[in-house]
N, C-alpha and C. Protein backbone atom coordinates (compact mmCIF):
# COMPACT_ATOMS: atom_id res chain seq x y z
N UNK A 1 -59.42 13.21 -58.01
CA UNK A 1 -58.59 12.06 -57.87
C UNK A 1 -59.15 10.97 -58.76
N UNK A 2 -58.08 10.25 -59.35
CA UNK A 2 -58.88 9.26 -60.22
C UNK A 2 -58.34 8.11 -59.57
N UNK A 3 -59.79 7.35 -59.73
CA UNK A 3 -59.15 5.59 -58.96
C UNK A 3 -59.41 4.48 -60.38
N UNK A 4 -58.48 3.85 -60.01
CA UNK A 4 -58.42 2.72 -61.53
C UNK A 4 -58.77 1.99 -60.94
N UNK A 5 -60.21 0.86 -61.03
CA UNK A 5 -60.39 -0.04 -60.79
C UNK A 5 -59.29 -1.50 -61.00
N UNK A 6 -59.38 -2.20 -59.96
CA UNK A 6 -58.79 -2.88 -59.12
C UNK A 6 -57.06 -3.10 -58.74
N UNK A 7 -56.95 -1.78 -58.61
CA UNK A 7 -55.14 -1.67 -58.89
C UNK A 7 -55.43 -0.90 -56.77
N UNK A 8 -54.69 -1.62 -56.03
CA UNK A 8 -54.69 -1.27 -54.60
C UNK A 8 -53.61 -0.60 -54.67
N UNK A 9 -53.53 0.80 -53.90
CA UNK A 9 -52.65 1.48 -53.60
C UNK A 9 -51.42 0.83 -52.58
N UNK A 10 -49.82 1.55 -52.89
CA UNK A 10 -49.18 0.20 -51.78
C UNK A 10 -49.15 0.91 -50.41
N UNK A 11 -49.33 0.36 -49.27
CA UNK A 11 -48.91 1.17 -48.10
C UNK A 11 -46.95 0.31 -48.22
N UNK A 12 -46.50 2.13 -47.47
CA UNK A 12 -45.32 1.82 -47.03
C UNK A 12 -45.43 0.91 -45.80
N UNK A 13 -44.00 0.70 -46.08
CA UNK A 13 -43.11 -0.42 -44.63
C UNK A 13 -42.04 -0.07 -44.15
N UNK A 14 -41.96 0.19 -43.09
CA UNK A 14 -40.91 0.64 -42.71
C UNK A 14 -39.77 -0.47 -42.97
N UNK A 15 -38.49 -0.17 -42.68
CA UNK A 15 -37.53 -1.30 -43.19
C UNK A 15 -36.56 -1.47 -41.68
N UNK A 16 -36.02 -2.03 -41.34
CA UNK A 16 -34.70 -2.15 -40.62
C UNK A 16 -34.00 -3.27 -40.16
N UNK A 17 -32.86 -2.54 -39.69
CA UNK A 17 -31.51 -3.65 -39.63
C UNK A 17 -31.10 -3.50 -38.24
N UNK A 18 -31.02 -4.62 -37.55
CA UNK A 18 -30.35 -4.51 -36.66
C UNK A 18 -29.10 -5.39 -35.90
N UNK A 19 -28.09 -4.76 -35.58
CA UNK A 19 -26.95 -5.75 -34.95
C UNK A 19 -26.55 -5.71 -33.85
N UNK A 20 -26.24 -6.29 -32.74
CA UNK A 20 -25.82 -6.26 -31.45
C UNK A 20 -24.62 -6.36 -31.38
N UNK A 21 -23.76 -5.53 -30.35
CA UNK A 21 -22.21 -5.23 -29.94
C UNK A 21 -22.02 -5.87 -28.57
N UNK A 22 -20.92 -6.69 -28.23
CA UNK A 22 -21.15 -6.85 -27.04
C UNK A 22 -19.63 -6.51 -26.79
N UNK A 23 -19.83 -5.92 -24.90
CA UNK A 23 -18.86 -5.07 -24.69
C UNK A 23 -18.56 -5.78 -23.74
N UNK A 24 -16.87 -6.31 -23.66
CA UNK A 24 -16.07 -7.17 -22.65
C UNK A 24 -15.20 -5.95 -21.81
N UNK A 25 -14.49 -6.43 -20.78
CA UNK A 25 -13.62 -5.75 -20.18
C UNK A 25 -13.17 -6.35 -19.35
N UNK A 26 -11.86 -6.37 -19.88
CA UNK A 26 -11.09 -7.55 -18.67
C UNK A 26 -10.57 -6.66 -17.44
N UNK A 27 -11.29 -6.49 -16.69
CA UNK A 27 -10.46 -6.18 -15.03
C UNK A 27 -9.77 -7.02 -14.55
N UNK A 28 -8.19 -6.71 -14.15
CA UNK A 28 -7.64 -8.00 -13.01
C UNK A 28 -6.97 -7.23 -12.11
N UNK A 29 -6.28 -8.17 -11.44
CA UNK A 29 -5.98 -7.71 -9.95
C UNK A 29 -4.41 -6.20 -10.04
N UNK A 30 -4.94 -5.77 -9.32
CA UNK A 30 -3.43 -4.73 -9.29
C UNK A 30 -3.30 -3.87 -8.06
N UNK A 31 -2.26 -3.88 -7.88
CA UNK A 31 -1.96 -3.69 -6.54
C UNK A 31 -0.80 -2.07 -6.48
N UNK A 32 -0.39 -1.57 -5.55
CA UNK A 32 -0.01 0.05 -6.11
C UNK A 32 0.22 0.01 -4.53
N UNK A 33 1.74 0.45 -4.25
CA UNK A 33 2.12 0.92 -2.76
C UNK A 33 2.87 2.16 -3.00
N UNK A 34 2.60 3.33 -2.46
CA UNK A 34 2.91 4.77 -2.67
C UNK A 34 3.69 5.04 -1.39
N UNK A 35 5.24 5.23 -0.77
CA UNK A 35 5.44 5.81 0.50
C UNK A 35 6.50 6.77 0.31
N UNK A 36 5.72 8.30 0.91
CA UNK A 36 6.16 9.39 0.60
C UNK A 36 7.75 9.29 0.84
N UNK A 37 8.55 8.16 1.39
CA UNK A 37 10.30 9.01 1.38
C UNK A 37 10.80 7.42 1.51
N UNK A 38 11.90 7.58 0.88
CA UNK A 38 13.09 6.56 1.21
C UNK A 38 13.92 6.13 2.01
N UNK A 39 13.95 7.40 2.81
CA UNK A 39 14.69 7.02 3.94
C UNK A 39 14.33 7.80 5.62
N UNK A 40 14.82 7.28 6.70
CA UNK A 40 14.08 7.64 7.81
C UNK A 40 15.17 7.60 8.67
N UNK A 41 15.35 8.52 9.66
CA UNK A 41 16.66 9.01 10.35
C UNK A 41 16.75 9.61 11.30
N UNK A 42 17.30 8.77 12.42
CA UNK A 42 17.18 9.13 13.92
C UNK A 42 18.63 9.67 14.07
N UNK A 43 17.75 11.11 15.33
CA UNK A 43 19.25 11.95 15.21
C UNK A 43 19.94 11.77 16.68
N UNK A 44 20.96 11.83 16.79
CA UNK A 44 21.33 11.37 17.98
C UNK A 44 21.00 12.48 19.45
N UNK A 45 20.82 11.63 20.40
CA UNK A 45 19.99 12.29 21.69
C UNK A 45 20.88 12.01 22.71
N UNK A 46 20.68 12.53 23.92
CA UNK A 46 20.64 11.71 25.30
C UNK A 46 19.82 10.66 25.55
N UNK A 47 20.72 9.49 25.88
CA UNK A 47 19.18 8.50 26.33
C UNK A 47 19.03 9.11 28.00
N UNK A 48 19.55 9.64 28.44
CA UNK A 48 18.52 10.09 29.76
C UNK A 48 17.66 10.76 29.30
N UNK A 49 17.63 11.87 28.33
CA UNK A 49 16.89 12.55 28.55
C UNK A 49 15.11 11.93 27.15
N UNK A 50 15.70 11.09 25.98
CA UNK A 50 14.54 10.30 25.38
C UNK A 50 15.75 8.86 25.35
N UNK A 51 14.22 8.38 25.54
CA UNK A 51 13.74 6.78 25.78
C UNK A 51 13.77 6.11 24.42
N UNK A 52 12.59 6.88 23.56
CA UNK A 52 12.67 6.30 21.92
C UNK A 52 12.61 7.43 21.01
N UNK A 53 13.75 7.59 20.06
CA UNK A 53 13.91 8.77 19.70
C UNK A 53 12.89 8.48 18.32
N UNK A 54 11.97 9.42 17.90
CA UNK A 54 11.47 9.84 16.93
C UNK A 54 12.11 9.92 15.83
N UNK A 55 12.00 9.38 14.11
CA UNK A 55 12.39 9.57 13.19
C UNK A 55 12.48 11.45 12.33
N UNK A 56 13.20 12.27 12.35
CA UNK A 56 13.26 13.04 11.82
C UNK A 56 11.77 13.54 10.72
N UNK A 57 12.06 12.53 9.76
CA UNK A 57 10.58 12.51 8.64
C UNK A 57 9.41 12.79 9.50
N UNK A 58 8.85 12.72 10.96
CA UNK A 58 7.63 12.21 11.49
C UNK A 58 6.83 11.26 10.72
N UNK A 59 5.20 11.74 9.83
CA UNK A 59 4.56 10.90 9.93
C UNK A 59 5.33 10.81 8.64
N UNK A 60 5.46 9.26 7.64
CA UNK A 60 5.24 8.82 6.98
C UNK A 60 4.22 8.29 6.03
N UNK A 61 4.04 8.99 5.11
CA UNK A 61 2.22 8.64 4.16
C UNK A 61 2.77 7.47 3.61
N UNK A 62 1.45 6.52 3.64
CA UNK A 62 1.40 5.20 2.66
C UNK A 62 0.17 5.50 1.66
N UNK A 63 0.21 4.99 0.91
CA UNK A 63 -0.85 4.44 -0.35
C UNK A 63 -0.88 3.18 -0.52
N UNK A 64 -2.02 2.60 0.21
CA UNK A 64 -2.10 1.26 -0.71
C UNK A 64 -3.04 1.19 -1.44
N UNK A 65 -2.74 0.72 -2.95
CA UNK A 65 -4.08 0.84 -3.72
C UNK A 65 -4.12 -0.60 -4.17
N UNK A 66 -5.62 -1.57 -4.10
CA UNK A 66 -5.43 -2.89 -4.65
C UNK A 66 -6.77 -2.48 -5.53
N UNK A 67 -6.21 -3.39 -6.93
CA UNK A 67 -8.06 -4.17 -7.33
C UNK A 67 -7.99 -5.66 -6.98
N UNK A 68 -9.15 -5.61 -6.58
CA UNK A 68 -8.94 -7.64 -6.08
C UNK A 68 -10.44 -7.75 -5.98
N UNK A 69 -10.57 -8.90 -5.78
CA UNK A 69 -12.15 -9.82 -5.62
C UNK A 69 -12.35 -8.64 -4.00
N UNK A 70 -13.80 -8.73 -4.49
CA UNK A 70 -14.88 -8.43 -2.95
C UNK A 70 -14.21 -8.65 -1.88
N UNK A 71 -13.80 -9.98 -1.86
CA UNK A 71 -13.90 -10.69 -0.39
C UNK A 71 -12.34 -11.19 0.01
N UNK A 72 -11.30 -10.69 -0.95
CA UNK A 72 -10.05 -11.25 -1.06
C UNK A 72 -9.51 -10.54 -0.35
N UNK A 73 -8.33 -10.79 0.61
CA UNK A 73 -7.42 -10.38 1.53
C UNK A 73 -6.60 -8.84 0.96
N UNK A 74 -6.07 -8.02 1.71
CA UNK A 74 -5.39 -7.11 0.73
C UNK A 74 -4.19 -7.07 2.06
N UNK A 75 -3.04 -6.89 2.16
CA UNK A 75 -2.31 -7.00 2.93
C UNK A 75 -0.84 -6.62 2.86
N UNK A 76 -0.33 -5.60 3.57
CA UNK A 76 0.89 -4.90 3.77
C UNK A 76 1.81 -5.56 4.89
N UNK A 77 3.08 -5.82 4.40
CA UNK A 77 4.10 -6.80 5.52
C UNK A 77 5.62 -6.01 5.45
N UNK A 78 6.08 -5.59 6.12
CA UNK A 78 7.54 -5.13 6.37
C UNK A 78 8.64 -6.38 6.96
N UNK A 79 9.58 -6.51 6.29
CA UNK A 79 11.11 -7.16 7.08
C UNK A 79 11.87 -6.50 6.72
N UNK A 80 12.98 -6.33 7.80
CA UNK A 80 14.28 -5.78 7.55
C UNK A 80 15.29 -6.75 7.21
N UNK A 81 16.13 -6.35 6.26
CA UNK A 81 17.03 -7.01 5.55
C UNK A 81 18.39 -7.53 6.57
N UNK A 82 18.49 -6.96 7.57
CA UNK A 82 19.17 -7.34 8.83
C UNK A 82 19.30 -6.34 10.21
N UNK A 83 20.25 -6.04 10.85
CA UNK A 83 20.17 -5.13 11.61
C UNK A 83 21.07 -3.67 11.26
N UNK A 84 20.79 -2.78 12.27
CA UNK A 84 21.20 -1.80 12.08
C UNK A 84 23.19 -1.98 11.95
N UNK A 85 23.49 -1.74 11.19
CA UNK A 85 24.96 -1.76 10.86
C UNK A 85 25.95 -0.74 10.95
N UNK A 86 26.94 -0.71 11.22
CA UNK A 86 27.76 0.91 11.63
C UNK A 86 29.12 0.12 11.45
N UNK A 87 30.03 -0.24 10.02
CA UNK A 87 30.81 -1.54 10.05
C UNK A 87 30.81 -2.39 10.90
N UNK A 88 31.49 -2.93 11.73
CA UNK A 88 31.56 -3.83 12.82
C UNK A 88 30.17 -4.04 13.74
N UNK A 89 30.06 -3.00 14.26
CA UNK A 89 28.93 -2.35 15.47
C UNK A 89 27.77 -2.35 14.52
N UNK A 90 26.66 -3.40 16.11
CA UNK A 90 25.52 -3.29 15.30
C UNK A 90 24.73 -3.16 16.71
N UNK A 91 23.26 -2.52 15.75
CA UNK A 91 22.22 -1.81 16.84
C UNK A 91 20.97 -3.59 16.20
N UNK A 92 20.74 -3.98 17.43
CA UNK A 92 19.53 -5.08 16.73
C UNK A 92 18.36 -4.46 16.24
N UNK A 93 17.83 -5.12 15.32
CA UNK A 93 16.69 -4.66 14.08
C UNK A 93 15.04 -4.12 15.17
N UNK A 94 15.16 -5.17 16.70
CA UNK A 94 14.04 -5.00 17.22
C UNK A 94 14.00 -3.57 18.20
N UNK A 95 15.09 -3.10 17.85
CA UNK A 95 14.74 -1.74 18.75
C UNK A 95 14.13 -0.61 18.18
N UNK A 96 14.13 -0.64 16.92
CA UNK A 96 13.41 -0.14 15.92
C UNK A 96 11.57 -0.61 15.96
N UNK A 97 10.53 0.52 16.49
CA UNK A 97 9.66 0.29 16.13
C UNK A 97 8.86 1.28 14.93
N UNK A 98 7.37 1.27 15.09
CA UNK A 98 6.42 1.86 14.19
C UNK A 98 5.35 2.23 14.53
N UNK A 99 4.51 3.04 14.52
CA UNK A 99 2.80 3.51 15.06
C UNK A 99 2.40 3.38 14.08
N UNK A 100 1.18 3.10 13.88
CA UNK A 100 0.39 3.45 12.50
C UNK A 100 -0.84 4.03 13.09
N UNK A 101 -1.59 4.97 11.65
CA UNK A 101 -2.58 5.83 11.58
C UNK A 101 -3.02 5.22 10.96
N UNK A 102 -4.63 5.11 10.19
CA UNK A 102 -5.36 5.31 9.48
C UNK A 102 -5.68 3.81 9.78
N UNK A 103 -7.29 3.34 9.01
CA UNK A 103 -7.83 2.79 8.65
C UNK A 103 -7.00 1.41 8.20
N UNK A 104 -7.12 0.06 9.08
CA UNK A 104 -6.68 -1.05 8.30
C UNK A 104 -4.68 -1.00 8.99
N UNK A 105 -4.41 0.17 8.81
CA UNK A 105 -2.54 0.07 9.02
C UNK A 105 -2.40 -0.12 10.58
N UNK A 106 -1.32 -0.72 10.81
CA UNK A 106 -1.14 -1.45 12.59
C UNK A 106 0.59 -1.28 12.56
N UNK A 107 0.77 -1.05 13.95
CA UNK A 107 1.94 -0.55 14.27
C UNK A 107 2.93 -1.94 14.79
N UNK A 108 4.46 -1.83 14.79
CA UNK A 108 4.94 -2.81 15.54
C UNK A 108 6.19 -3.01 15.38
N UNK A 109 7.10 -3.98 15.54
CA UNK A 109 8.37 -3.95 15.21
C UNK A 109 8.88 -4.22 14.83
N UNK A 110 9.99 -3.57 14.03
CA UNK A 110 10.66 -4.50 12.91
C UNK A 110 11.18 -5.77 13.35
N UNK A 111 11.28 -6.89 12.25
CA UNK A 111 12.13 -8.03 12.63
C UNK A 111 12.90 -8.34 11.40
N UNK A 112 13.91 -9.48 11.20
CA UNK A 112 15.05 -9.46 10.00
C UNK A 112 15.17 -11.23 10.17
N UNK A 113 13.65 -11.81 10.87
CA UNK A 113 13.32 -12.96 10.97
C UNK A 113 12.17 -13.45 10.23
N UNK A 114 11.22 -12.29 10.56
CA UNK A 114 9.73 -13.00 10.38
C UNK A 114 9.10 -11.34 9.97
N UNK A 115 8.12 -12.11 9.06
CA UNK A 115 7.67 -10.64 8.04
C UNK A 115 6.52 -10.49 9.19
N UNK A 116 6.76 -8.67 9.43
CA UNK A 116 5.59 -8.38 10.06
C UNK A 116 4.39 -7.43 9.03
N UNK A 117 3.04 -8.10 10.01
CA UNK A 117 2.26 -7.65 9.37
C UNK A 117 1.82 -5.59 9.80
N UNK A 118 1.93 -4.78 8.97
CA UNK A 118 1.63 -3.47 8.57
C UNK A 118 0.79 -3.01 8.33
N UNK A 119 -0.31 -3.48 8.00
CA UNK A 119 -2.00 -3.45 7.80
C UNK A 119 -2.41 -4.60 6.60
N UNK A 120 -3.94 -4.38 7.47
CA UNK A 120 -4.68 -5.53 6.64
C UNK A 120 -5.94 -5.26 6.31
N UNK A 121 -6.43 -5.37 4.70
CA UNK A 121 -7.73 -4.73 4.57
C UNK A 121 -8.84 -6.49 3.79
N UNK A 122 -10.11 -5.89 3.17
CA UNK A 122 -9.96 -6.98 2.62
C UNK A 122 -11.43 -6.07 1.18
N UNK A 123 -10.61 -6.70 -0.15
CA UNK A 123 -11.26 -6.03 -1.38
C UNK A 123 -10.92 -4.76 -2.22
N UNK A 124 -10.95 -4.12 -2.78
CA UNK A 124 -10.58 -2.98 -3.76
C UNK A 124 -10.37 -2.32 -2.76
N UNK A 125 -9.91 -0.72 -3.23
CA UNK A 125 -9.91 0.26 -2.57
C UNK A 125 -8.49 0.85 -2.62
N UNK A 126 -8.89 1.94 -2.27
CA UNK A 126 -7.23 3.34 -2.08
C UNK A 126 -7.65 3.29 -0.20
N UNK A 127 -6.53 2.99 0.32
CA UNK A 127 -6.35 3.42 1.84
C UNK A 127 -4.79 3.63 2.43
N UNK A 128 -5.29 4.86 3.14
CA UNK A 128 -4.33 6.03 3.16
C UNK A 128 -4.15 6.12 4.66
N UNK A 129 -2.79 5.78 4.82
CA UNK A 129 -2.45 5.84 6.53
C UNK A 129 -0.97 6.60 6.60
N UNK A 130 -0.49 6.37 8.13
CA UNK A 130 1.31 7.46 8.13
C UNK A 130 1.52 5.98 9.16
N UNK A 131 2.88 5.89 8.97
CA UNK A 131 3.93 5.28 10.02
C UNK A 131 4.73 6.63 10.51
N UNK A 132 5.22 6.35 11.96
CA UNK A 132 5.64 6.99 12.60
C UNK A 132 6.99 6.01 13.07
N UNK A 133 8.53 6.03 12.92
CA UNK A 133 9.35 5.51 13.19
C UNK A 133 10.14 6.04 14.71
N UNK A 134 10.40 4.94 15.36
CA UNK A 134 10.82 5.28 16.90
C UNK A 134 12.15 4.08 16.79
N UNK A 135 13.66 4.68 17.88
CA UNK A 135 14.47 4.09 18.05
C UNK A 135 14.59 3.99 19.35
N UNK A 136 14.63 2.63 19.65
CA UNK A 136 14.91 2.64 21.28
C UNK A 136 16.48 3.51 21.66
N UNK A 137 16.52 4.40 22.84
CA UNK A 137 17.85 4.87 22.80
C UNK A 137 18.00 3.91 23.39
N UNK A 138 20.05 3.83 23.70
CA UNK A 138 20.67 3.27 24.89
C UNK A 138 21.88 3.64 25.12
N UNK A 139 22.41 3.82 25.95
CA UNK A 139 23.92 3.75 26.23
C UNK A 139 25.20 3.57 25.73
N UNK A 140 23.97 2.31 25.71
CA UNK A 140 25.27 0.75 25.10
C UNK A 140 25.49 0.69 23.55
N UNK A 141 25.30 1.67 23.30
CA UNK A 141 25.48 1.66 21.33
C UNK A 141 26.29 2.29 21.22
N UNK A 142 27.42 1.86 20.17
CA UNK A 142 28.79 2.51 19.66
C UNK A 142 28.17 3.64 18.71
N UNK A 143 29.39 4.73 19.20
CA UNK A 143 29.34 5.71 17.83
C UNK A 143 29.25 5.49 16.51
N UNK A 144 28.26 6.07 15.43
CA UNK A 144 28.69 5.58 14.14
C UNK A 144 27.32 5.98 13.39
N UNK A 145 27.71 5.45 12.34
CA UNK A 145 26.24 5.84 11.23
C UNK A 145 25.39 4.79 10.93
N UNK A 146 25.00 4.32 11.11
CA UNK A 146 24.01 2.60 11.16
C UNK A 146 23.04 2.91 9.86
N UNK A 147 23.26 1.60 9.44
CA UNK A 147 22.19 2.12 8.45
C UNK A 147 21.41 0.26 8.07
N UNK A 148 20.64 -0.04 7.42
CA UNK A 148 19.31 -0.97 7.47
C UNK A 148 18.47 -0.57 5.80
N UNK A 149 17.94 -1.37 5.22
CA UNK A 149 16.86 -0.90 4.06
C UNK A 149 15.84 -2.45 4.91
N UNK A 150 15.02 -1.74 4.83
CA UNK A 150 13.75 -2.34 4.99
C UNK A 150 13.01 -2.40 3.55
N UNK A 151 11.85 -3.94 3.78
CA UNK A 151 11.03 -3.74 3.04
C UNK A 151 9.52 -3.92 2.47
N UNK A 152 9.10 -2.67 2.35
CA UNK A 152 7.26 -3.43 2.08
C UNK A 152 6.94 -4.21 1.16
N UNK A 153 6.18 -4.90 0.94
CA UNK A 153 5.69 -5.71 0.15
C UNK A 153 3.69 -5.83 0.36
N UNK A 154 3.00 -5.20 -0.68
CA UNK A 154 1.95 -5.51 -0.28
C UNK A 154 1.15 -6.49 -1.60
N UNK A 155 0.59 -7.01 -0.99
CA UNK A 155 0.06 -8.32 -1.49
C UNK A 155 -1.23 -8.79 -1.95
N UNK A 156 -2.13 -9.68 -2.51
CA UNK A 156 -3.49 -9.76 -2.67
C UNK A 156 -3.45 -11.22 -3.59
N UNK A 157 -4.13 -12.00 -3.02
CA UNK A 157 -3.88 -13.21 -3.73
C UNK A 157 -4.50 -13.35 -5.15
């Protein structure tokens, strides 16, 4: 090896570059109500022999899916648009009730006054319950085909 006086050999250097990415993501609120059927249908009975006749469908599946804050309300409400109708002849909206299953969902009766509450959770989440629809029988109700649209509305501020 030959060395040449006063000539220093170079050490390497490493080199580099660097840049930072920054990663946003806007999450906002969204809300998602899933109910397996459109319509629900009581078949005609004896009222001696049932009291509250059962909806044909039985259980009814819901989906409620919200994104919302931690701590924010999440909340399912039913009203009926009026009462049961058959032209002339009408069955009132409150003889019509509901059971609920699952987690958060609550049972009760329709009204075509005041929105009832259907379940209540509070923060994100998928929760999965059934309504069960019941008609009070009676007597005193004219022949005919009655019919009603109800409606959910679920909510999250």
């Amino acid at each position: 090896m030959i060395m040449l006086s006063g000539i220093i050999p170079e050490k390497s250097v490493a080199t580099t570059d660097t840049k930072s990415l920054v990663i946003k993501a806007k999450i906002g609120k969204v809300v998602k109500l899933i109910v397996n059927t459109n319509t629900v249908t009581f078949p005609n009975v004896d009222p001696d022999d049932v009291k509250q006749i059962p909806a044909l469908q039985g259980d009814i599946k819901v989906i409620v899916k919200a994104r919302t804050g931690s701590s924010s309300p999440v909340t399912l409400n039913i009203i009926a648009e009026g009462d049961l109708v058959s032209g002339t002849d009408m069955i009132p909206i409150q003889n019509v009730n509901w059971q609920a299953s699952g987690q958060g969902f609550i049972g009760g009766t329709l009204s075509k006054s005041k929105v009832q509450n259907a379940g209540s959770w509070t923060g994100s989440g998928i929760r999965e319950g059934a309504f069960r629809y019941y008609l009070n029988n009676s007597w005193n109700y004219q022949k005919g085909e009655y019919q009603v649209t109800i409606t959910y509305t679920l909510t999250t501020p």
